[in-house]
Every structure is written in structure tokens, then in C-alpha cells.
C-alpha atoms as a PDB file:
ATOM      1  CA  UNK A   1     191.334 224.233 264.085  1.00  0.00           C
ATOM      2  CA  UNK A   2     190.680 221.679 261.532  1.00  0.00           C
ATOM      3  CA  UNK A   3     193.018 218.752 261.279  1.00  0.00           C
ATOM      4  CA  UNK A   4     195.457 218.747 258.623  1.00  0.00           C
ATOM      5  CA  UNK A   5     194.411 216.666 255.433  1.00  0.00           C
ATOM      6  CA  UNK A   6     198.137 214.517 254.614  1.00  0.00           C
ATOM      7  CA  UNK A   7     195.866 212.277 252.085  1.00  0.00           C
ATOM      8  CA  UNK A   8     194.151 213.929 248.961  1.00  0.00           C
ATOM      9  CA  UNK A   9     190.426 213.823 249.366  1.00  0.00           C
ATOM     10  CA  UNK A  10     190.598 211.811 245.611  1.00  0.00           C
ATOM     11  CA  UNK A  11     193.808 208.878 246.610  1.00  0.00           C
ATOM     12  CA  UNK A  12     191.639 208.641 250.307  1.00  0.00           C
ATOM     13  CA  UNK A  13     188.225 207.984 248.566  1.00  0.00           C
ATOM     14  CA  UNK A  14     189.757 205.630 246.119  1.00  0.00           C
ATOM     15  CA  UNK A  15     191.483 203.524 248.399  1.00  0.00           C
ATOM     16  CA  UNK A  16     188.781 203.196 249.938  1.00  0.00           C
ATOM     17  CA  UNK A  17     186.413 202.282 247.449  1.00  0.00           C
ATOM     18  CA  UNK A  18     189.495 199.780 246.554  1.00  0.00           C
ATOM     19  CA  UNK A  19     188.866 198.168 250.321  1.00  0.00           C
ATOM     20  CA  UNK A  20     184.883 198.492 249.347  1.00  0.00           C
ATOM     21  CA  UNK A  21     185.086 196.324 247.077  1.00  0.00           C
ATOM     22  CA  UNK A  22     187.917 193.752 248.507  1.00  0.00           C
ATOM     23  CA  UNK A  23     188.878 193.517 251.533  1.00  0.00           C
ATOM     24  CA  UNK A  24     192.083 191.937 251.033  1.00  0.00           C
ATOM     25  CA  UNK A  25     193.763 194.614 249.624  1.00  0.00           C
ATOM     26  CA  UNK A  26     197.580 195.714 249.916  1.00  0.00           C
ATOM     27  CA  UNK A  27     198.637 196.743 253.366  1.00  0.00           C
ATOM     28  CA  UNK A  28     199.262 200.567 251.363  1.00  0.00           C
ATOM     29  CA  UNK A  29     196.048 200.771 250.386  1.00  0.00           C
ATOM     30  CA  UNK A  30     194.744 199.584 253.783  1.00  0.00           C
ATOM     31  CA  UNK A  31     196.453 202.135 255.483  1.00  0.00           C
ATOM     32  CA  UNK A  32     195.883 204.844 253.053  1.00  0.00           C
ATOM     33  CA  UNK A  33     192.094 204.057 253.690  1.00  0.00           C
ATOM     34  CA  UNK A  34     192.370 203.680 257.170  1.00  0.00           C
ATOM     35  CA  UNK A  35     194.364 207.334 257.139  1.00  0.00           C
ATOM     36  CA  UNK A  36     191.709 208.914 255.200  1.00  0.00           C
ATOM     37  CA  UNK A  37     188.696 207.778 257.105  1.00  0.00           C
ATOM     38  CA  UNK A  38     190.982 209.022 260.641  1.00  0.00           C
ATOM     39  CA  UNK A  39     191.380 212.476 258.865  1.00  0.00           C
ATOM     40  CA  UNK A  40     188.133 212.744 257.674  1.00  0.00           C
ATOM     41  CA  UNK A  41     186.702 211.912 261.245  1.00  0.00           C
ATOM     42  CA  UNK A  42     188.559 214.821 262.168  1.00  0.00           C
ATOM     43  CA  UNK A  43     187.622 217.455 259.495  1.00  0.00           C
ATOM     44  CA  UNK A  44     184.299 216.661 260.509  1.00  0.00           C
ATOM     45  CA  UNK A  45     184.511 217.049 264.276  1.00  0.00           C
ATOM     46  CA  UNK A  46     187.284 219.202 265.060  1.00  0.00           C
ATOM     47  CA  UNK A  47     188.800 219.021 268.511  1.00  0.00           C
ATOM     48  CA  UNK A  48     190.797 217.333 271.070  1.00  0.00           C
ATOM     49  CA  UNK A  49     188.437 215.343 273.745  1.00  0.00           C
ATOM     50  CA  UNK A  50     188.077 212.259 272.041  1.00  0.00           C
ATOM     51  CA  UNK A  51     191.521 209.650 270.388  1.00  0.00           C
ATOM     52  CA  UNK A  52     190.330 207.414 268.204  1.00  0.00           C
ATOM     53  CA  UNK A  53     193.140 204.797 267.246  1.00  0.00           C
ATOM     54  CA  UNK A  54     193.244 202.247 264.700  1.00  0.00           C
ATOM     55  CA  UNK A  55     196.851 200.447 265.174  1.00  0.00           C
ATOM     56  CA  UNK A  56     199.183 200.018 263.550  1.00  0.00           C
ATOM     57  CA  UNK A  57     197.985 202.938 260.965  1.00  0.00           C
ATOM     58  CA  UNK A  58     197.114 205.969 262.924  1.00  0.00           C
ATOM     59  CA  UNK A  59     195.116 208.022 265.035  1.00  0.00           C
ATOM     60  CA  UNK A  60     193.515 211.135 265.588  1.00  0.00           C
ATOM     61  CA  UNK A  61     191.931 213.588 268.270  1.00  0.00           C
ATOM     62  CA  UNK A  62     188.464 214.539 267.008  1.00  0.00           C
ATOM     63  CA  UNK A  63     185.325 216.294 268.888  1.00  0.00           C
ATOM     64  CA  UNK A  64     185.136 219.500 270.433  1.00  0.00           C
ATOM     65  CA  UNK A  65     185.414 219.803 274.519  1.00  0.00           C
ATOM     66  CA  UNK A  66     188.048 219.107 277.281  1.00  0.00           C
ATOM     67  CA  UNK A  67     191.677 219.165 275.687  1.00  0.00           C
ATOM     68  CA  UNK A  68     194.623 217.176 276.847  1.00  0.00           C
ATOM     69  CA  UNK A  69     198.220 218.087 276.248  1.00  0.00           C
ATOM     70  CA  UNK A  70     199.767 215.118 277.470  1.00  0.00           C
ATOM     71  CA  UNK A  71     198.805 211.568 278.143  1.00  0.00           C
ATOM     72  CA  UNK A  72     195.926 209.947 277.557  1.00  0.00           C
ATOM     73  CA  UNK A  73     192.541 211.694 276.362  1.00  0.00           C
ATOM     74  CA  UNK A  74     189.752 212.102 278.550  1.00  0.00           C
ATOM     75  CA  UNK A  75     188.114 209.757 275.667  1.00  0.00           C
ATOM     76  CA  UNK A  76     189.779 207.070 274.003  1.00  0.00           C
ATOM     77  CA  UNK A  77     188.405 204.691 271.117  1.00  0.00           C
ATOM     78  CA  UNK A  78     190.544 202.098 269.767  1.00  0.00           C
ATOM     79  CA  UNK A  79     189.912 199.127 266.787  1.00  0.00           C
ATOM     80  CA  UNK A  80     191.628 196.885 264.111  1.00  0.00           C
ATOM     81  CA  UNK A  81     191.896 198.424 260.449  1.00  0.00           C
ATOM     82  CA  UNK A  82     188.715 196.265 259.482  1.00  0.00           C
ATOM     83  CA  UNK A  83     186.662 197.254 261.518  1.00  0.00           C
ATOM     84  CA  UNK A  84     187.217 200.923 261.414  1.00  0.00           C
ATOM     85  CA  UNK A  85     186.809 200.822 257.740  1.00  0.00           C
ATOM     86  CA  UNK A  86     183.671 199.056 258.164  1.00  0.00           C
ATOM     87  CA  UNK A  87     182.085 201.755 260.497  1.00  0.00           C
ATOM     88  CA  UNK A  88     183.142 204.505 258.094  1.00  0.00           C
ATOM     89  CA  UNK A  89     181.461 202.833 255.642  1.00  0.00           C
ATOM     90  CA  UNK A  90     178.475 201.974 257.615  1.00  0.00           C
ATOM     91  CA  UNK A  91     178.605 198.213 257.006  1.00  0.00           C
ATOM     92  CA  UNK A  92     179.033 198.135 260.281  1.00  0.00           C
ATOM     93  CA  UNK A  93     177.622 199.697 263.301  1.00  0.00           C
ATOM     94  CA  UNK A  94     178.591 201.245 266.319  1.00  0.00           C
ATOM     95  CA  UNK A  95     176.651 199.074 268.791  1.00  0.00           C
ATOM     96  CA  UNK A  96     177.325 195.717 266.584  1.00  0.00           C
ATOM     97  CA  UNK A  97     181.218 196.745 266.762  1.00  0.00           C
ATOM     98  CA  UNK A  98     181.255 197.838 270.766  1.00  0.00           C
ATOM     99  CA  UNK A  99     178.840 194.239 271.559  1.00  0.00           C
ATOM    100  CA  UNK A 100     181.444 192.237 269.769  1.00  0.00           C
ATOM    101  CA  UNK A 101     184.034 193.268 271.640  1.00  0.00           C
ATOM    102  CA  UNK A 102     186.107 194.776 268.222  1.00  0.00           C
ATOM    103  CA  UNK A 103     185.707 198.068 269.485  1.00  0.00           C
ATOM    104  CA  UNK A 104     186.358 199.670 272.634  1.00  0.00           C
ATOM    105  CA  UNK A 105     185.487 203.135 273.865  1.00  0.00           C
ATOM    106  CA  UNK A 106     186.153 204.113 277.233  1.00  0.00           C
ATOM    107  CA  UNK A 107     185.221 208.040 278.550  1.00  0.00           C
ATOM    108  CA  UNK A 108     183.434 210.850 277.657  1.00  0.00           C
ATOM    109  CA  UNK A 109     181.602 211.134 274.547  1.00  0.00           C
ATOM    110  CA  UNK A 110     183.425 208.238 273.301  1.00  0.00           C
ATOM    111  CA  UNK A 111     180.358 207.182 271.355  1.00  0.00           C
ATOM    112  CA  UNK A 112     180.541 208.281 267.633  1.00  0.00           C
ATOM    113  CA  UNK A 113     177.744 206.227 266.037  1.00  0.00           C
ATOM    114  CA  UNK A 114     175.750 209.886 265.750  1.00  0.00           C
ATOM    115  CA  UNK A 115     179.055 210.658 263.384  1.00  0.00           C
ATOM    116  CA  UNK A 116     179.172 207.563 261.159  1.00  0.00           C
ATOM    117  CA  UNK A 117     179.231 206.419 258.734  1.00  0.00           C
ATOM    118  CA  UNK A 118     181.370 208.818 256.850  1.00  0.00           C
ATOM    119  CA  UNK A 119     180.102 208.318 253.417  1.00  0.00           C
END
């Protein structure tokens, strides 16, 4: 089942095209960016194997495979607002962001670099 969109497709792309082109934006229009890029993860690959968080803003359960019902995922991927947005937007990448240390991914098929950048 495809995740539920909460954002409109139009608000989510603006916001962040607003984030494209500062950074310093309002914390609503962070986290209405943030949201978007979560949900659209999840329109893309459906399913429950994989949590990607992005605190304090939101998460969601993405890629198709092993479900949970409770607890933690099998796969869990968790980052700071930036640095989402910057994968999404493919001014960053995956390996940059795990090598850092900005990113972590622990588990199976916690690797989503074959999935981004979103637009």
C-alpha cells in the first residue's frame, strides 16, 4: 500500500525549492520539506523493512520486504533535517553523508543511494 501523501505534491515541491535556494529558511518550511521528501521516499518504495528518520520532523517506513509491527525495523536510517534534504536533492551523496558520520544506517537494505536523489 502506498503511503499516505499529508503534504500536496505543489506546497512539498515548493518548500523545497524554498530550502534549494536558502538554507536558512523558517523551521515550517524546513519541516514541510523535510515531510515531503519522507513521503515521497515512501510513494516511491512502498513497504515496511526499512525507517528512515529525520528528527525532530518525521519518519517513514519505505522498501518492500520483512515487516515489523512493533519495535524497531529490521533497517533503520536516521539524519539531521540538512542533510536529508541534501540527499533528496542530490547535493549530497549517500557515501559522502554515511563517511561523515551525518548519516547512519544500520540493517538490511539500509542503503538508499540506488533511490536518491528524489528530484
Amino acid at each position: 500500500m502506498a503511503a499516505r501523501r499529508r503534504i500536496p505534491v505543489g506546497a512539498g515541491r515548493a518548500a523545497v525549492e524554498a530550502w534549494r535556494a536558502d538554507a536558512d529558511v523558517d523551521r515550517a518550511t524546513l519541516a514541510m520539506a523535510v515531510r515531503y521528501a519522507l513521503e515521497e521516499l515512501g510513494a516511491r518504495a512502498p513497504g515496511r523493512s526499512v525507517e528512515v528518520r529525520v528528527p525532530p520532523f518525521g519518519a517513514v517506513q519505505c522498501i518492500e520486504g520483512s515487516t515489523h509491527t512493533r519495535g524497531t525495523p529490521p533497517a533503520v536510517i536516521e539524519t539531521d533535517a540538512a542533510t536529508w534534504l541534501a540527499l533528496a536533492t542530490g547535493s549530497q551523496s549517500w557515501d559522502d553523508a554515511v563517511a561523515s558520520g551525518v548519516l547512519q544506517a544500520s540493517g538490511e537494505r539500509a542503503d538508499l543511494s540506488a533511490l536518491l536523489p528524489l528530484a
